[in-house]
N, C-alpha and C. Protein backbone atom coordinates (compact mmCIF):
# COMPACT_ATOMS: atom_id res chain seq x y z
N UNK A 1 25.61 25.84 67.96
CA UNK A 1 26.21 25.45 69.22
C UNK A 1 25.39 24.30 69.84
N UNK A 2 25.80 23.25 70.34
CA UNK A 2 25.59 22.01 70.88
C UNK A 2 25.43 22.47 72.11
N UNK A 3 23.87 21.79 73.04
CA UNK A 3 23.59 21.88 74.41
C UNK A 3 24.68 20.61 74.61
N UNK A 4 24.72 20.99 76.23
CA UNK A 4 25.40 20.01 76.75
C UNK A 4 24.23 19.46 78.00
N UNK A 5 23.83 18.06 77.86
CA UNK A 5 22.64 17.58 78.20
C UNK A 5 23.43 17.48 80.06
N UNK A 6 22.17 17.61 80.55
CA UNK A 6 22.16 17.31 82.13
C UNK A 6 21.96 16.29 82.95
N UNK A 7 22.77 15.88 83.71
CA UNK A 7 22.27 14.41 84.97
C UNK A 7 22.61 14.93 85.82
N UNK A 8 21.68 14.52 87.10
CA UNK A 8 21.22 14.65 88.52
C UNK A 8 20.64 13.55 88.94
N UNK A 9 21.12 13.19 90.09
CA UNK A 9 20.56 12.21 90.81
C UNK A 9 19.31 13.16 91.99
N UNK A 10 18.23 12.24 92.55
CA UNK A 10 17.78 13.21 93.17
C UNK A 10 17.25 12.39 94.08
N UNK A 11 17.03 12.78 95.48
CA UNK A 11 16.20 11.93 96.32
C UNK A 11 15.01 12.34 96.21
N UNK A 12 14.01 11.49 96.21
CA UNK A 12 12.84 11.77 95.89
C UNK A 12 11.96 11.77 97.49
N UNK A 13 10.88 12.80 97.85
CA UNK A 13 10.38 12.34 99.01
C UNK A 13 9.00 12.16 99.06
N UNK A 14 8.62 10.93 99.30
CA UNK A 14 7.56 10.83 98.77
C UNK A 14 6.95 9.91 99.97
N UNK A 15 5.57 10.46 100.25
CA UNK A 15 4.72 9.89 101.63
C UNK A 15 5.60 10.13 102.59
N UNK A 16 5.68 8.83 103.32
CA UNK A 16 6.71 9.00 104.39
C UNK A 16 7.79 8.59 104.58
N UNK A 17 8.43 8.51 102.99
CA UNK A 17 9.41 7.86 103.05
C UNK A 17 10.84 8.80 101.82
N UNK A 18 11.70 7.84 101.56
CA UNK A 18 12.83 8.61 100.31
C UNK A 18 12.74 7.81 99.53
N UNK A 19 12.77 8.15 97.80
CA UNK A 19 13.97 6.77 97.17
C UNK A 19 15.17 7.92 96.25
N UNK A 20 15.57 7.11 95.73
CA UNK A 20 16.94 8.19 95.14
C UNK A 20 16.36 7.26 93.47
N UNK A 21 16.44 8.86 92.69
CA UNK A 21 15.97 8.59 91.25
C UNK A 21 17.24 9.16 90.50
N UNK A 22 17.73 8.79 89.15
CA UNK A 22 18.50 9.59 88.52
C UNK A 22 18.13 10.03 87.29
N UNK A 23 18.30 11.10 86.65
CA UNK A 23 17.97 11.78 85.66
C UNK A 23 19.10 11.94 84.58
N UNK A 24 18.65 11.30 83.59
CA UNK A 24 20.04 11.30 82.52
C UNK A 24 19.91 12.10 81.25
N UNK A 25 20.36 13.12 80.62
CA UNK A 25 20.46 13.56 79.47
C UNK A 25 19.58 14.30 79.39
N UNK A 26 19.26 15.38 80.29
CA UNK A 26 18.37 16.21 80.58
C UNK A 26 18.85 17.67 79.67
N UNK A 27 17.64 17.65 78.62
CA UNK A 27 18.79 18.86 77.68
C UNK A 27 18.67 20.24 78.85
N UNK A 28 19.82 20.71 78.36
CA UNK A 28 20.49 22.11 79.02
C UNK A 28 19.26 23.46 78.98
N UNK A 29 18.45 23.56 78.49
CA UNK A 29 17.18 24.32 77.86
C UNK A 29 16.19 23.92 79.21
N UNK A 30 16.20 22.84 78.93
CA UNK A 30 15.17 22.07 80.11
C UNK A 30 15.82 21.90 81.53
N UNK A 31 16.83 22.30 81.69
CA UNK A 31 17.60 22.39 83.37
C UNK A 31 17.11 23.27 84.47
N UNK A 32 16.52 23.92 84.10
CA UNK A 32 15.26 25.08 85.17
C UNK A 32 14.41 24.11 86.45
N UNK A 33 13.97 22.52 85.37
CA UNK A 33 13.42 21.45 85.89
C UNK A 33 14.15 21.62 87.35
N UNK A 34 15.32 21.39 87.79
CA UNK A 34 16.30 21.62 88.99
C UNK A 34 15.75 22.00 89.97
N UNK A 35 15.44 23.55 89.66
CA UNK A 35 15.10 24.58 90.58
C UNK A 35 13.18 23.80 91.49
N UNK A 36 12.82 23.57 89.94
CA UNK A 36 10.82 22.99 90.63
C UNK A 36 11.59 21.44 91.72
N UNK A 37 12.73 20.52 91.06
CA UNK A 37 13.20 19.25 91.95
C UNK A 37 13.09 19.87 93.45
N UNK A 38 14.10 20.91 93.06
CA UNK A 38 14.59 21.23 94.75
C UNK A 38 13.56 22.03 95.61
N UNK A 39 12.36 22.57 94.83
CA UNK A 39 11.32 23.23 95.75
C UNK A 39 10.25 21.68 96.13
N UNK A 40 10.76 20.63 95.42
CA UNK A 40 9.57 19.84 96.00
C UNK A 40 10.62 18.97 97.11
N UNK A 41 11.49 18.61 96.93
CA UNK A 41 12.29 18.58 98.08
C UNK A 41 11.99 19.46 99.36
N UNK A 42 12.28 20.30 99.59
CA UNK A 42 11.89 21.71 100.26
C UNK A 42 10.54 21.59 100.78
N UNK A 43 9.56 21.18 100.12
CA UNK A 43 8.31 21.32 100.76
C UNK A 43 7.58 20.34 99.51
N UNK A 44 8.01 18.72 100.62
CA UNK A 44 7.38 17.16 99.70
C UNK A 44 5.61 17.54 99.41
N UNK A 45 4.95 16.70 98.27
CA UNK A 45 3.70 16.88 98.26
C UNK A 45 3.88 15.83 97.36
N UNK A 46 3.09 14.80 97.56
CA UNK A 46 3.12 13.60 96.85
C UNK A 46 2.79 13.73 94.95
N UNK A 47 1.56 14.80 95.52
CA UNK A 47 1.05 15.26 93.80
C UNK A 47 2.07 16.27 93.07
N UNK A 48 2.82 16.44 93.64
CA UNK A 48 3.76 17.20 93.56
C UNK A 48 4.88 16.54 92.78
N UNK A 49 5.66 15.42 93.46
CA UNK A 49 6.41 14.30 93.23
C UNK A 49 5.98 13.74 92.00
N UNK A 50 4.25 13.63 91.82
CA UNK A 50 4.05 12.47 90.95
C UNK A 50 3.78 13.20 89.09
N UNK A 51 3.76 14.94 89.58
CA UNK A 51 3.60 15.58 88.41
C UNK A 51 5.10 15.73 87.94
N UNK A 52 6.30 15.79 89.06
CA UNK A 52 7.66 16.06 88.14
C UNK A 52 7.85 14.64 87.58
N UNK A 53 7.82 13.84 87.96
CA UNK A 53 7.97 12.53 87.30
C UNK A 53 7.50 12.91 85.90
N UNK A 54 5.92 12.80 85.62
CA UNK A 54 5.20 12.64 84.80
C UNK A 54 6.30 13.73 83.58
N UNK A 55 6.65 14.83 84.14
CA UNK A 55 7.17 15.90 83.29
C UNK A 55 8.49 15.24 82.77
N UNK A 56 9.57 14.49 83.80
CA UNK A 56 10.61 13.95 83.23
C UNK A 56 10.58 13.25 81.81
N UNK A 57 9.38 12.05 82.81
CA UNK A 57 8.96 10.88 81.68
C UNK A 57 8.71 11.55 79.98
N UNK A 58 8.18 12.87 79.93
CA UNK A 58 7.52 13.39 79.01
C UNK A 58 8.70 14.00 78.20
N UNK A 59 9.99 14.25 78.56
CA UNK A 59 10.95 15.31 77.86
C UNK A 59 11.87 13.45 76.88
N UNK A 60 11.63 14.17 75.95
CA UNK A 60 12.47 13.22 74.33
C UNK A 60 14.09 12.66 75.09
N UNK A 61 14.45 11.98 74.99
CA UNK A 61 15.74 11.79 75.31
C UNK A 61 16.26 11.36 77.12
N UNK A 62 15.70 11.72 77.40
CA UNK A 62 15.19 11.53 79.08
C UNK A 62 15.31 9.67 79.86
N UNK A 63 16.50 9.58 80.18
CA UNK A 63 16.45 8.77 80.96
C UNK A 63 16.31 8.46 82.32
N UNK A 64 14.90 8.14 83.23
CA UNK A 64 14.58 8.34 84.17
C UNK A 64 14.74 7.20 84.68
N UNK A 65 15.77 6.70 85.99
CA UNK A 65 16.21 5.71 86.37
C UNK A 65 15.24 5.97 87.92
N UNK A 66 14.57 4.53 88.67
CA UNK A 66 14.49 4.61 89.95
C UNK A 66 15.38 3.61 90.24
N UNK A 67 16.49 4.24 91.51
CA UNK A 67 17.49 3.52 91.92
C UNK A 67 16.51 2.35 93.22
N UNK A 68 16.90 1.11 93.38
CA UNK A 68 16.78 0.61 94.65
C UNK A 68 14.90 0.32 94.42
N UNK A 69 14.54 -0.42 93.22
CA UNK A 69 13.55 -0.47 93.07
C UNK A 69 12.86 -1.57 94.00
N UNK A 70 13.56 -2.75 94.50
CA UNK A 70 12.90 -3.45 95.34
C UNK A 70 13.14 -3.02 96.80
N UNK A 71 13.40 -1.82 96.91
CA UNK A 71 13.47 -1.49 98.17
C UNK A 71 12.33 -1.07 99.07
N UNK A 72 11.76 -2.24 100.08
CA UNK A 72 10.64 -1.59 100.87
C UNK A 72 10.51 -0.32 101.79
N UNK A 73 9.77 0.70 100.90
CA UNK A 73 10.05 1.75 101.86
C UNK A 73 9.30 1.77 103.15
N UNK A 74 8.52 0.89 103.36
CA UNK A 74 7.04 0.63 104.08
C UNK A 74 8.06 0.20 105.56
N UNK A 75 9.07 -0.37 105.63
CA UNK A 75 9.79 -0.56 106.45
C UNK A 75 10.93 0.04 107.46
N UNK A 76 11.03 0.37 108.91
CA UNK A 76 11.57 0.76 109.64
C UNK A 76 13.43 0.82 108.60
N UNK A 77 13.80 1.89 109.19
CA UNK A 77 15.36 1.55 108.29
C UNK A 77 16.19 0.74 108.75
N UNK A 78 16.00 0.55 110.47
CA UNK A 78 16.90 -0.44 110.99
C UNK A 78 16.37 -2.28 110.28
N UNK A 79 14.88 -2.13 109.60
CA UNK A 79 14.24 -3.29 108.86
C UNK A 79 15.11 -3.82 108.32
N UNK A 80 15.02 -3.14 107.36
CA UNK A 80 15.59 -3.13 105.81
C UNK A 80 16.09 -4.38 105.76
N UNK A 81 16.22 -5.04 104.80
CA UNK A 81 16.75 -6.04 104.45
C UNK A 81 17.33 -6.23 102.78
């Protein structure tokens, strides 16, 4: 039987700010990942943020997109440009 691989987009929260990341082809085995996304959502911790990354980056097949990469987060939102 064939997994059927997983995508999620996710906002990421990180310092004092958001970006929105997407997660592509996340095998079905490895979808638990979800549950640790949404507890660091829930309660941000930068080392936190920077270990699920590291774990994405690490799974075979794994396409880890950051959306809005030149986006200054350092900036007020009414900034933005």
């Amino acid at each position: 039987m064939q997994e059927t691989p997983v995508s999620l987009e996710w906002t990421v929260p990180f310092q004092t700010s958001k970006f929105t990341s997407a997660c592509n082809n996340l095998p079905g085995a490895r979808a638990r990942v979800m549950d640790e996304l949404a507890a660091c959502t829930a309660r941000p911790s930068t080392q936190r943020v920077c270990d699920l990354l590291r774990t994405l980056h690490a799974i075979p097949d794994v396409l880890l997109i950051l959306n809005h990469p030149l986006w200054n987060l350092l900036c007020e939102p009414s900034r933005r440009v």
